[in-house]
N, C-alpha and C. Protein backbone atom coordinates (compact mmCIF):
# COMPACT_ATOMS: atom_id res chain seq x y z
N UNK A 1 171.28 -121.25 8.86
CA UNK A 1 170.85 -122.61 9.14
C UNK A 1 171.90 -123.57 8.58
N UNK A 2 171.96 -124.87 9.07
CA UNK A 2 173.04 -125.96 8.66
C UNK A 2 172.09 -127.21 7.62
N UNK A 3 172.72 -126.97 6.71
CA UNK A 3 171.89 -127.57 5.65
C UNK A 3 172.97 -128.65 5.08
N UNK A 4 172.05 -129.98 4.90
CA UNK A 4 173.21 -131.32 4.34
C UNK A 4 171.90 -132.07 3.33
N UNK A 5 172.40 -131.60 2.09
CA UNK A 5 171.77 -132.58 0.86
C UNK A 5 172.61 -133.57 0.81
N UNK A 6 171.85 -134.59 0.95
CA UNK A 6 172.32 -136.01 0.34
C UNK A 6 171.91 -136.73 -1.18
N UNK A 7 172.39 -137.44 -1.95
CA UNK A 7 171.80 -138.45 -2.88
C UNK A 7 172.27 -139.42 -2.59
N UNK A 8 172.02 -140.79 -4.03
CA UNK A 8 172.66 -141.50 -3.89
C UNK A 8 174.31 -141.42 -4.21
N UNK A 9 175.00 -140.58 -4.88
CA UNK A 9 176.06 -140.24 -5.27
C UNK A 9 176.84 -139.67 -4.41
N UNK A 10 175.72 -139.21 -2.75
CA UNK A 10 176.77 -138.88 -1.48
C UNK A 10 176.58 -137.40 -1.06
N UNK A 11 177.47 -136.66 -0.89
CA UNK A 11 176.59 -135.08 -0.39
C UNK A 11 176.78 -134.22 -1.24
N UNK A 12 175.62 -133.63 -1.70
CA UNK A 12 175.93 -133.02 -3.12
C UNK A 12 175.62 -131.21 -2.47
N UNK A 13 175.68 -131.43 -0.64
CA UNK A 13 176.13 -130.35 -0.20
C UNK A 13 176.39 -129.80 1.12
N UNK A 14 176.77 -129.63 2.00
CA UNK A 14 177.00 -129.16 3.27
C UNK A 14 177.13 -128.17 3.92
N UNK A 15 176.43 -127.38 4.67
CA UNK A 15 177.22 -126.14 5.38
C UNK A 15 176.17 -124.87 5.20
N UNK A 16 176.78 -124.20 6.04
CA UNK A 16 175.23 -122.92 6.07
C UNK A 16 175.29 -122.36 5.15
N UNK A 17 173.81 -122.20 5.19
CA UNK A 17 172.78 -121.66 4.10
C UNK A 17 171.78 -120.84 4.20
N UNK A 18 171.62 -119.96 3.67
CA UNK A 18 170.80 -118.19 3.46
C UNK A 18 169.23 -118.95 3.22
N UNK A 19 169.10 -119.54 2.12
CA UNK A 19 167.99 -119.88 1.67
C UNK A 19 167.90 -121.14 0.84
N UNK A 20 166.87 -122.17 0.74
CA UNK A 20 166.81 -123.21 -0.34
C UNK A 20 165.58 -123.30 -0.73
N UNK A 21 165.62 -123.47 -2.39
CA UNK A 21 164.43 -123.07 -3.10
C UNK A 21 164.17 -124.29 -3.94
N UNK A 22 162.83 -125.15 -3.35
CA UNK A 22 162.67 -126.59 -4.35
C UNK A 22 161.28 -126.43 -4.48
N UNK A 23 160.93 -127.79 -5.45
CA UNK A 23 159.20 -127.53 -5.99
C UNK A 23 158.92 -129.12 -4.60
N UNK A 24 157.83 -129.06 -4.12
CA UNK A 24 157.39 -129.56 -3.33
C UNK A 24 156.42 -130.27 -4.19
N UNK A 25 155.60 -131.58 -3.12
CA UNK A 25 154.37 -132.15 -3.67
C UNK A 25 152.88 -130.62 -4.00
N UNK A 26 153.07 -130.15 -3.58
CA UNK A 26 151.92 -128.33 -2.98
C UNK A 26 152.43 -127.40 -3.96
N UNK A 27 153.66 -127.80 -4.39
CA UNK A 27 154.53 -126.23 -4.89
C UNK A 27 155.58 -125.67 -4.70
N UNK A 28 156.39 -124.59 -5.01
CA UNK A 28 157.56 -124.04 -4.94
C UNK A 28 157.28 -123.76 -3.18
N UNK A 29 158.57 -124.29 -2.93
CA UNK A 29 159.15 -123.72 -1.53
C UNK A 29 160.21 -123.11 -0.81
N UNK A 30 160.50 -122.05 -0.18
CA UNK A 30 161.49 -121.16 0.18
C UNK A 30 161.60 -121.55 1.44
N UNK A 31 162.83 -122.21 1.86
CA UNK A 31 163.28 -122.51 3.32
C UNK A 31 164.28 -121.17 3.84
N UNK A 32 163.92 -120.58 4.69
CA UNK A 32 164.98 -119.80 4.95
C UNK A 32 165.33 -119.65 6.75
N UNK A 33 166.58 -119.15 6.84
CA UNK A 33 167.31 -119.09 8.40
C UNK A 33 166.03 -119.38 9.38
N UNK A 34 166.43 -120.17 10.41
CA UNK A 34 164.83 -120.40 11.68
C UNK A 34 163.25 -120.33 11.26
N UNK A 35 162.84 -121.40 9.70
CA UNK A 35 161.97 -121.48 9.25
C UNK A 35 161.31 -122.40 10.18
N UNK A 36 159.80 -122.25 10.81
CA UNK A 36 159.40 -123.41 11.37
C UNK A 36 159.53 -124.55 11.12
N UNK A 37 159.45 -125.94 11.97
CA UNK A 37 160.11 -127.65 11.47
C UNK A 37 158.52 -127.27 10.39
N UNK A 38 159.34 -128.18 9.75
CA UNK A 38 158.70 -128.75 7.96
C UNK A 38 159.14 -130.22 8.06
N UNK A 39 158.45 -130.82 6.93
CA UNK A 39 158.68 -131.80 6.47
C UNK A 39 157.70 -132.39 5.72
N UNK A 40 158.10 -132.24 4.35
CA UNK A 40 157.55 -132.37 3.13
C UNK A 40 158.22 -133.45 2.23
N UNK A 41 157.65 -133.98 0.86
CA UNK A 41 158.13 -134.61 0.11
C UNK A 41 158.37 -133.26 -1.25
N UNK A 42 159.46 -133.99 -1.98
CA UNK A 42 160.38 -132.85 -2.96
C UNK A 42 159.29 -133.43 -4.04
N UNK A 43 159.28 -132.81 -5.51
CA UNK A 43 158.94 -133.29 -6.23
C UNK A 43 159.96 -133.06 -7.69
N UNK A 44 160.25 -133.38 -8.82
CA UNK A 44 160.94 -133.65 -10.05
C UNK A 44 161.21 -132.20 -9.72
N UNK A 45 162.29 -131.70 -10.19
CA UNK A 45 162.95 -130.27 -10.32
C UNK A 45 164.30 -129.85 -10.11
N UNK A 46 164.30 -128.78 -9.59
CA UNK A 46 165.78 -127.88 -9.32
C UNK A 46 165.19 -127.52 -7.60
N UNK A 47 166.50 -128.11 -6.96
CA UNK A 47 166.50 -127.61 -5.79
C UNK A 47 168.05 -126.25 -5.78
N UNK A 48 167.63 -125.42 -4.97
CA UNK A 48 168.66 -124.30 -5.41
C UNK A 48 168.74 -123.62 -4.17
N UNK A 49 170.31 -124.10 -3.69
CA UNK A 49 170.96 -123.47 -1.97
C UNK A 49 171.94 -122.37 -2.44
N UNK A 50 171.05 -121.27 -1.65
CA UNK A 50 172.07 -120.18 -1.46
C UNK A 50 173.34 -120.38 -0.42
N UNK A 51 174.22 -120.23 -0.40
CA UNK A 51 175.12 -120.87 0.77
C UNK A 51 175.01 -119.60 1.63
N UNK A 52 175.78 -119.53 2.88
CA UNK A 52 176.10 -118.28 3.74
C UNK A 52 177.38 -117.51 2.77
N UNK A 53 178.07 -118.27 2.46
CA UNK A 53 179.51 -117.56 1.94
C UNK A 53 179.46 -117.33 0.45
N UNK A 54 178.05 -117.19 -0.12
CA UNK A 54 178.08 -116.68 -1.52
C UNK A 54 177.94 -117.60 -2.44
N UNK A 55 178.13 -118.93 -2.60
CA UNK A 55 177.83 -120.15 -2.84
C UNK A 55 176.29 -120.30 -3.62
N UNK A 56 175.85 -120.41 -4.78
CA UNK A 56 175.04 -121.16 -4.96
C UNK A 56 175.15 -121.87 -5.57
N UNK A 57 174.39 -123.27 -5.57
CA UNK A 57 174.33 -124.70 -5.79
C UNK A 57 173.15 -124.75 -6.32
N UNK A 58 172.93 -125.68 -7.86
CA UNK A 58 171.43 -126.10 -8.31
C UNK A 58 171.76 -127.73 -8.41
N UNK A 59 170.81 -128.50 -8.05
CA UNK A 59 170.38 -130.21 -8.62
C UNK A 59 169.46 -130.24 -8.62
N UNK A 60 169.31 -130.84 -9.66
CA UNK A 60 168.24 -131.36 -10.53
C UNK A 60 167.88 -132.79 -9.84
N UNK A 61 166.82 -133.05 -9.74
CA UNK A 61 166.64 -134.42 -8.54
C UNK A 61 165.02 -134.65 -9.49
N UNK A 62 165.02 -135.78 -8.69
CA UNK A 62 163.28 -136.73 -9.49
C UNK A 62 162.79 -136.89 -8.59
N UNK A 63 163.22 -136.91 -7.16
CA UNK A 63 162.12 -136.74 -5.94
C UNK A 63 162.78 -136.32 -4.87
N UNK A 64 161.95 -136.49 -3.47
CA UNK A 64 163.17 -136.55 -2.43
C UNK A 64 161.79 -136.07 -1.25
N UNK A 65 163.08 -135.61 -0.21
CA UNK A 65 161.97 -135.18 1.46
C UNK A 65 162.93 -134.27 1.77
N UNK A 66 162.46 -133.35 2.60
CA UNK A 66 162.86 -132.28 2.94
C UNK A 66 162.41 -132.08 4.18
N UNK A 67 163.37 -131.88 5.73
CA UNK A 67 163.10 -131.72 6.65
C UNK A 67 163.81 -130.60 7.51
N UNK A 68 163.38 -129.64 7.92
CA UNK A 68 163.33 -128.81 8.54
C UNK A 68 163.19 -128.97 10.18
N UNK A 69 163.93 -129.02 11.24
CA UNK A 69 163.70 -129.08 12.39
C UNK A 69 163.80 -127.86 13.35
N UNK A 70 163.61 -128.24 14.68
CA UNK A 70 163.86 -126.88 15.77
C UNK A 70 165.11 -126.61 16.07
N UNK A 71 165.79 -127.51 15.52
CA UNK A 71 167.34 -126.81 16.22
C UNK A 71 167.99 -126.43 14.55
N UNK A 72 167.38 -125.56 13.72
CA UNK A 72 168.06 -124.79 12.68
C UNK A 72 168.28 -125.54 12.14
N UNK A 73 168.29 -126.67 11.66
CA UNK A 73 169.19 -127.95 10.69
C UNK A 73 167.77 -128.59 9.37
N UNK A 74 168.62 -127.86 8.66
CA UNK A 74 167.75 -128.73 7.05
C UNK A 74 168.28 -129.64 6.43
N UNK A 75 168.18 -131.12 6.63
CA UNK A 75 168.27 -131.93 6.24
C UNK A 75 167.35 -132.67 4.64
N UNK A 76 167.78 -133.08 3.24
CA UNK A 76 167.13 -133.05 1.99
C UNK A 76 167.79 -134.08 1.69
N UNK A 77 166.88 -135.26 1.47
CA UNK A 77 167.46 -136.59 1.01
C UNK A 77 166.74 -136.74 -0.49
N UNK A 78 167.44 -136.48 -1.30
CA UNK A 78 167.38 -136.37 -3.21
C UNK A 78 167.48 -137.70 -3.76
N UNK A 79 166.68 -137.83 -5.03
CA UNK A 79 167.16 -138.88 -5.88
C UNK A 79 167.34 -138.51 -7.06
């Protein structure tokens, strides 16, 4: 899947991704390759992208949304 975290500080990531693991308003959530569209709010935590090329990435964020669509693309706007 093509995954682009944003903050205010700009993209804190780009480019395919195996899996992303954040705490939601509900709870811990596992996005992975052709997950049905989502779209949730993030809640205080560690969001954590596995990349395709071995890559993992953790931020620490205080809120955010998380959207999942039909054409493979996870889009995560952080604060």
């Amino acid at each position: 899947m093509h995954c682009k975290i944003l903050s205010p500080r700009g993209i804190e990531f780009e480019g395919d991704a195996k899996s992303l693991r954040a705490k939601s308003a509900s709870g811990e959530i596992t996005v992975l390759d052709h997950h049905h569209p989502l779209m949730t709010v993030l809640a205080r935590g560690v969001v954590t992208v596995d990349g395709a090329s071995g890559v993992k990435k953790e931020i620490e964020i205080e809120s955010g949304f998380l959207e999942m669509d039909d054409q493979n693309t996870l889009s995560v706007l952080v604060d």
